[in-house]
N, C-alpha and C. Protein backbone atom coordinates (compact mmCIF):
# COMPACT_ATOMS: atom_id res chain seq x y z
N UNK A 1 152.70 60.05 78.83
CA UNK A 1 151.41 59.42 78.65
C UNK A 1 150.62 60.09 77.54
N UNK A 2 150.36 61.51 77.56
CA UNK A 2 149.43 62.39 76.66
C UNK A 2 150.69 61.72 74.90
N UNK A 3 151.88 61.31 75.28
CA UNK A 3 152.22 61.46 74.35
C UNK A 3 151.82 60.39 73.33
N UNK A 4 151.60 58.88 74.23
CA UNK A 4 151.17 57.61 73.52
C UNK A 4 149.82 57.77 72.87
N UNK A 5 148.60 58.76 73.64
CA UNK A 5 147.69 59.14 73.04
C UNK A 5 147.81 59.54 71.33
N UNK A 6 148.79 60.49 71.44
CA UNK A 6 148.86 61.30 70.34
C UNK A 6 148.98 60.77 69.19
N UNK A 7 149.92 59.21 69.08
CA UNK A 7 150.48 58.48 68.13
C UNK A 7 149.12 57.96 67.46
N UNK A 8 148.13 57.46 67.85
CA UNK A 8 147.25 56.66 67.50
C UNK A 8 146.02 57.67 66.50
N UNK A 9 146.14 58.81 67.06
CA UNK A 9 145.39 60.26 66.64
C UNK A 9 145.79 60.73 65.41
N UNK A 10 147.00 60.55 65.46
CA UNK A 10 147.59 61.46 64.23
C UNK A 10 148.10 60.50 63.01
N UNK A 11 148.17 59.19 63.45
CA UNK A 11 148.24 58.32 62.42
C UNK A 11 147.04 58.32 61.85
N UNK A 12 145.80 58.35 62.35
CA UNK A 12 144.52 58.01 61.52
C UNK A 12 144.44 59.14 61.15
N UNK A 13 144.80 60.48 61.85
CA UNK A 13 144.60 62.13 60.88
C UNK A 13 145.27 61.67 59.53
N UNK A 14 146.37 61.03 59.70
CA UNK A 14 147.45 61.00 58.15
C UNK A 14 146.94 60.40 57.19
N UNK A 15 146.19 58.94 57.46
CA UNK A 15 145.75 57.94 56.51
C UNK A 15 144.42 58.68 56.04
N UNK A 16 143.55 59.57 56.86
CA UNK A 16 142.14 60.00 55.84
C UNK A 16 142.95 60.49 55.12
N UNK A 17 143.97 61.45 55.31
CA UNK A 17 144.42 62.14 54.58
C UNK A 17 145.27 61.72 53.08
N UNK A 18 145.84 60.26 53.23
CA UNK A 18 146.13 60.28 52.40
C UNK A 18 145.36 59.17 51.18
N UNK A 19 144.02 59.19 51.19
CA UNK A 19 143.49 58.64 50.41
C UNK A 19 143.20 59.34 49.11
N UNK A 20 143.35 58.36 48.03
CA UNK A 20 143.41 59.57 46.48
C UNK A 20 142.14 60.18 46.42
N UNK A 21 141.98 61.21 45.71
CA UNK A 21 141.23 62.88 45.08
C UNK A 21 140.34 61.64 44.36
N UNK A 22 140.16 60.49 43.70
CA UNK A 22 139.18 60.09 42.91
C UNK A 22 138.16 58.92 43.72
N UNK A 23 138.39 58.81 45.09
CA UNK A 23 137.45 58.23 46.40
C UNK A 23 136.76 58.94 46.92
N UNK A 24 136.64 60.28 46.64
CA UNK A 24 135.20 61.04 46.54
C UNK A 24 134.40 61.11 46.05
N UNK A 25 132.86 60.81 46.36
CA UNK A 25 131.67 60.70 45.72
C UNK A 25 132.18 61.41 44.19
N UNK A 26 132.24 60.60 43.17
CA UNK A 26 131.68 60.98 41.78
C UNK A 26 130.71 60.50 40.86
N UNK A 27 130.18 61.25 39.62
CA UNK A 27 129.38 60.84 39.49
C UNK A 27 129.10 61.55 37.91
N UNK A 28 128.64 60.96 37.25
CA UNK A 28 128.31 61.54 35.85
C UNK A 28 126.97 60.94 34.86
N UNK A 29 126.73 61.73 34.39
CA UNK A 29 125.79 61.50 33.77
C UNK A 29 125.58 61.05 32.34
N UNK A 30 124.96 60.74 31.42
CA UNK A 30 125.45 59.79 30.05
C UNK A 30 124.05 59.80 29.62
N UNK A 31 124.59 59.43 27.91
CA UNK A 31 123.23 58.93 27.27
C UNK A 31 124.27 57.47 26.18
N UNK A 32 123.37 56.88 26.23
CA UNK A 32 123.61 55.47 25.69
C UNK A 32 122.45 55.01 24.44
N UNK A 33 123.21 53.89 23.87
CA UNK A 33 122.04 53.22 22.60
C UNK A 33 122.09 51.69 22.71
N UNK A 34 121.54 51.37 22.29
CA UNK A 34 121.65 50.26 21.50
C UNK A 34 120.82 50.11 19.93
N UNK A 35 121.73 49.07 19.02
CA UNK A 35 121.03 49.11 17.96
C UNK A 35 120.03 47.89 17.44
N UNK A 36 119.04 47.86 16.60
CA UNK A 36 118.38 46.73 16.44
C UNK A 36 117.83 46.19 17.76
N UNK A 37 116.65 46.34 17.71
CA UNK A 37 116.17 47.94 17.82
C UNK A 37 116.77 48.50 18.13
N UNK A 38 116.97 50.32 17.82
CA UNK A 38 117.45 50.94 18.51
C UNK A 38 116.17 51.40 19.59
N UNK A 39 117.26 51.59 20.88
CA UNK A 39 116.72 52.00 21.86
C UNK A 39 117.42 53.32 22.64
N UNK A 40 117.36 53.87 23.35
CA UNK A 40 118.22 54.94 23.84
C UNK A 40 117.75 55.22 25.44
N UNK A 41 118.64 55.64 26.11
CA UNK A 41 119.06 55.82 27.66
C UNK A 41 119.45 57.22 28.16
N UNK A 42 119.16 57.78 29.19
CA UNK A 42 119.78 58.47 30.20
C UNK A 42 119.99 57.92 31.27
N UNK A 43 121.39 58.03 31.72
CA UNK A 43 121.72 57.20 33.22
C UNK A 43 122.53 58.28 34.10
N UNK A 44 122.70 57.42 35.05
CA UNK A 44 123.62 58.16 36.17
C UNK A 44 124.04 57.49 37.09
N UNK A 45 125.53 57.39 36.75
CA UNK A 45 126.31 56.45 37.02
C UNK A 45 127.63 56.74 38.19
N UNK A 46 128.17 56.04 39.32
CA UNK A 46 128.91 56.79 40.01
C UNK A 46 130.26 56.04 39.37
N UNK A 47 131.42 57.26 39.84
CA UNK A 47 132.72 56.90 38.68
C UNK A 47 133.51 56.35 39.82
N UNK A 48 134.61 55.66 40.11
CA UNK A 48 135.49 55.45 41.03
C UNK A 48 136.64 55.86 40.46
N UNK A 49 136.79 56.00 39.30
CA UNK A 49 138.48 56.67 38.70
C UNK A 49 138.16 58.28 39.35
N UNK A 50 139.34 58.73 37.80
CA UNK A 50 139.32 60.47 38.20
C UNK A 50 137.81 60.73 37.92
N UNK A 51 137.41 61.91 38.90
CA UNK A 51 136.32 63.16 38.42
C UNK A 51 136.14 63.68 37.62
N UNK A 52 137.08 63.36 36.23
CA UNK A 52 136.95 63.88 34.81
C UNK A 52 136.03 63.04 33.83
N UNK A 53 135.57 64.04 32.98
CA UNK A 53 134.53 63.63 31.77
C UNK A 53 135.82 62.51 30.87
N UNK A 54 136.84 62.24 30.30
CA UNK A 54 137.21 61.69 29.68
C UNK A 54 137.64 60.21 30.54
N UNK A 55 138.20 60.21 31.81
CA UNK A 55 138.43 59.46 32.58
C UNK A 55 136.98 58.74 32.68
N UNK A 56 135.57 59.29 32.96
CA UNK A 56 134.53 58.88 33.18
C UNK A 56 133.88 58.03 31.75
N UNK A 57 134.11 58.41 30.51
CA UNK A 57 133.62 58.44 29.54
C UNK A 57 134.60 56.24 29.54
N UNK A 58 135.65 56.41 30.12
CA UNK A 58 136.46 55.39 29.42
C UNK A 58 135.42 54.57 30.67
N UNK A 59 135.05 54.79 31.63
CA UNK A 59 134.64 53.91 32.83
C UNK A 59 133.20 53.54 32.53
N UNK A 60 132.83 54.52 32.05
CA UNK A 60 131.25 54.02 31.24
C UNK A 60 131.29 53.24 30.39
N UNK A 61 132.04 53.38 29.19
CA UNK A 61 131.86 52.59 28.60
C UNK A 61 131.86 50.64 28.68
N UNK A 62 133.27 50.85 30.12
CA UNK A 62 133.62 49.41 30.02
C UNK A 62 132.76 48.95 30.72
N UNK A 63 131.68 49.54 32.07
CA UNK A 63 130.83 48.85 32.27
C UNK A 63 128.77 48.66 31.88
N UNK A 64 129.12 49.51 30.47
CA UNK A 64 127.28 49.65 30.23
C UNK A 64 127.72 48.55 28.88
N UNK A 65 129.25 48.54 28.29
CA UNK A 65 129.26 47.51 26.95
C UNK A 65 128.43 46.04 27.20
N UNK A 66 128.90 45.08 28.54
CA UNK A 66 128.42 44.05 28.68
C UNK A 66 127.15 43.53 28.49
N UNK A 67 126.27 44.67 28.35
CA UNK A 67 124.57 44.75 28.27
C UNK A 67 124.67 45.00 27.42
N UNK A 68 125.10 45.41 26.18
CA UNK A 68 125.19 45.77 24.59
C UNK A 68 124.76 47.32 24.64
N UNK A 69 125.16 48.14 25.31
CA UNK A 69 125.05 49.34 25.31
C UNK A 69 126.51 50.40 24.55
N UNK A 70 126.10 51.52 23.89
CA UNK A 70 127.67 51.91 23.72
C UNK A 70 127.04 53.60 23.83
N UNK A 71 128.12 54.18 24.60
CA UNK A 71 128.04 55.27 25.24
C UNK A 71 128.31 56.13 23.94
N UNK A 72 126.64 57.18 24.26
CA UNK A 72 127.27 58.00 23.06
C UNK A 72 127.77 59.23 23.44
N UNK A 73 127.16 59.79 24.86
CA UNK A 73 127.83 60.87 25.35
C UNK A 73 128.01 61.32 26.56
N UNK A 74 129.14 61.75 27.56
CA UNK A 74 129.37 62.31 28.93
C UNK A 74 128.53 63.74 29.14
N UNK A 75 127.91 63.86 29.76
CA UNK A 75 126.74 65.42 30.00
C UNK A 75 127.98 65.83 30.64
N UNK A 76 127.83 64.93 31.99
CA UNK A 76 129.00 66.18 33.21
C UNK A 76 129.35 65.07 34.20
N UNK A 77 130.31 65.28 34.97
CA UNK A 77 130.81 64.81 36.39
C UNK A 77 130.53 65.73 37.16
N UNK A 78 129.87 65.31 38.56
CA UNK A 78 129.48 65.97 39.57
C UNK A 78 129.84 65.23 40.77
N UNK A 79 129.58 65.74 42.09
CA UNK A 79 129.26 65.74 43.47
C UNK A 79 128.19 64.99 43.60
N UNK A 80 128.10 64.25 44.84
CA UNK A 80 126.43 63.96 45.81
C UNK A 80 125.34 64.90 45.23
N UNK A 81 125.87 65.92 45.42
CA UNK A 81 124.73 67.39 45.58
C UNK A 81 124.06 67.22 43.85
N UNK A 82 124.31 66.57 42.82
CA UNK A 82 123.56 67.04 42.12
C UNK A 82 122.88 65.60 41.60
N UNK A 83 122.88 64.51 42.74
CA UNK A 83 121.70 63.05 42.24
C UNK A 83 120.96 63.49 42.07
N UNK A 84 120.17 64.04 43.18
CA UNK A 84 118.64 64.22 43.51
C UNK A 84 117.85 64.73 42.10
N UNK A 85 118.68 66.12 41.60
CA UNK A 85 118.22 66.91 40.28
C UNK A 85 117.82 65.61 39.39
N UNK A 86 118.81 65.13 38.95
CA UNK A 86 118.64 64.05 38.13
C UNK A 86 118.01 62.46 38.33
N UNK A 87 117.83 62.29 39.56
CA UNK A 87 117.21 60.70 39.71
C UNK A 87 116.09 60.53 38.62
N UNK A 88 115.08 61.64 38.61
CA UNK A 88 113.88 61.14 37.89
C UNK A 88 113.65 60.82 36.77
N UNK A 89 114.69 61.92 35.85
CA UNK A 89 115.15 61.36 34.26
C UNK A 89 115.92 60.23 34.16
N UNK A 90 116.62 59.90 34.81
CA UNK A 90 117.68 58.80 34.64
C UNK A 90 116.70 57.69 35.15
N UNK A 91 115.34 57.42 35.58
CA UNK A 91 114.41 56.26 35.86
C UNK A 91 115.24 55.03 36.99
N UNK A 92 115.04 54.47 35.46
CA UNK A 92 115.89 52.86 35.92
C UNK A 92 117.23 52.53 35.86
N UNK A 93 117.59 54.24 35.27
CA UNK A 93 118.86 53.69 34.81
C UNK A 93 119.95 54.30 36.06
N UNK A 94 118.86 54.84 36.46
CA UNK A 94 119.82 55.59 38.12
C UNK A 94 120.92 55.08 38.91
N UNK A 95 122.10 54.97 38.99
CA UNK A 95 122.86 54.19 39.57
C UNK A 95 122.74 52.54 39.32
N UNK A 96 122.38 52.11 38.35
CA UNK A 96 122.11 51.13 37.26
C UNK A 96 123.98 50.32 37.38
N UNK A 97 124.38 51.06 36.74
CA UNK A 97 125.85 50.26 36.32
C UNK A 97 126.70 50.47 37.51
């Protein structure tokens, strides 16, 4: 009996477990333009690929282009733990894209 328990326990231990390293809160930060007028941005954007600045840099771009935006630079990839620092500079553009 304890043993049918066990099956149902340790299958769901396995599956958190095997969800990929880039389904953890990520998150990076950016500055953007547009030209004619030019205008310029700070945002903060969450990534669903890898936790890397170059991986992030390709994910920004494909979704701030559609608004005529073009990414001019990755600050950093972070954790949860460092929105809060940044919500107030990033305005409107806070979790924006």
């Amino acid at each position: 009996m304890k043993q049918n328990l066990l099956i149902p326990a340790l299958a769901a231990a396995l599956l958190s477990l095997s969800s990929p390293a880039q389904a953890a809160d990520c998150y990076a930060d950016y500055k953007a333009k547009q030209d004619n007028p030019l205008r310029l941005h700070y945002g903060v954007i969450q990534i669903s690929g890898a936790c890397k600045k170059k991986a992030a840099r390709q994910e920004i771009q494909a979704r701030i282009a559609p608004a005529g935006w073009k990414l001019l630079n990755v600050l950093s990839v972070f954790g949860p733990e460092g929105l809060q620092q940044r919500k107030a500079n990033a305005g409107s553009y806070y979790l924006r894209f």
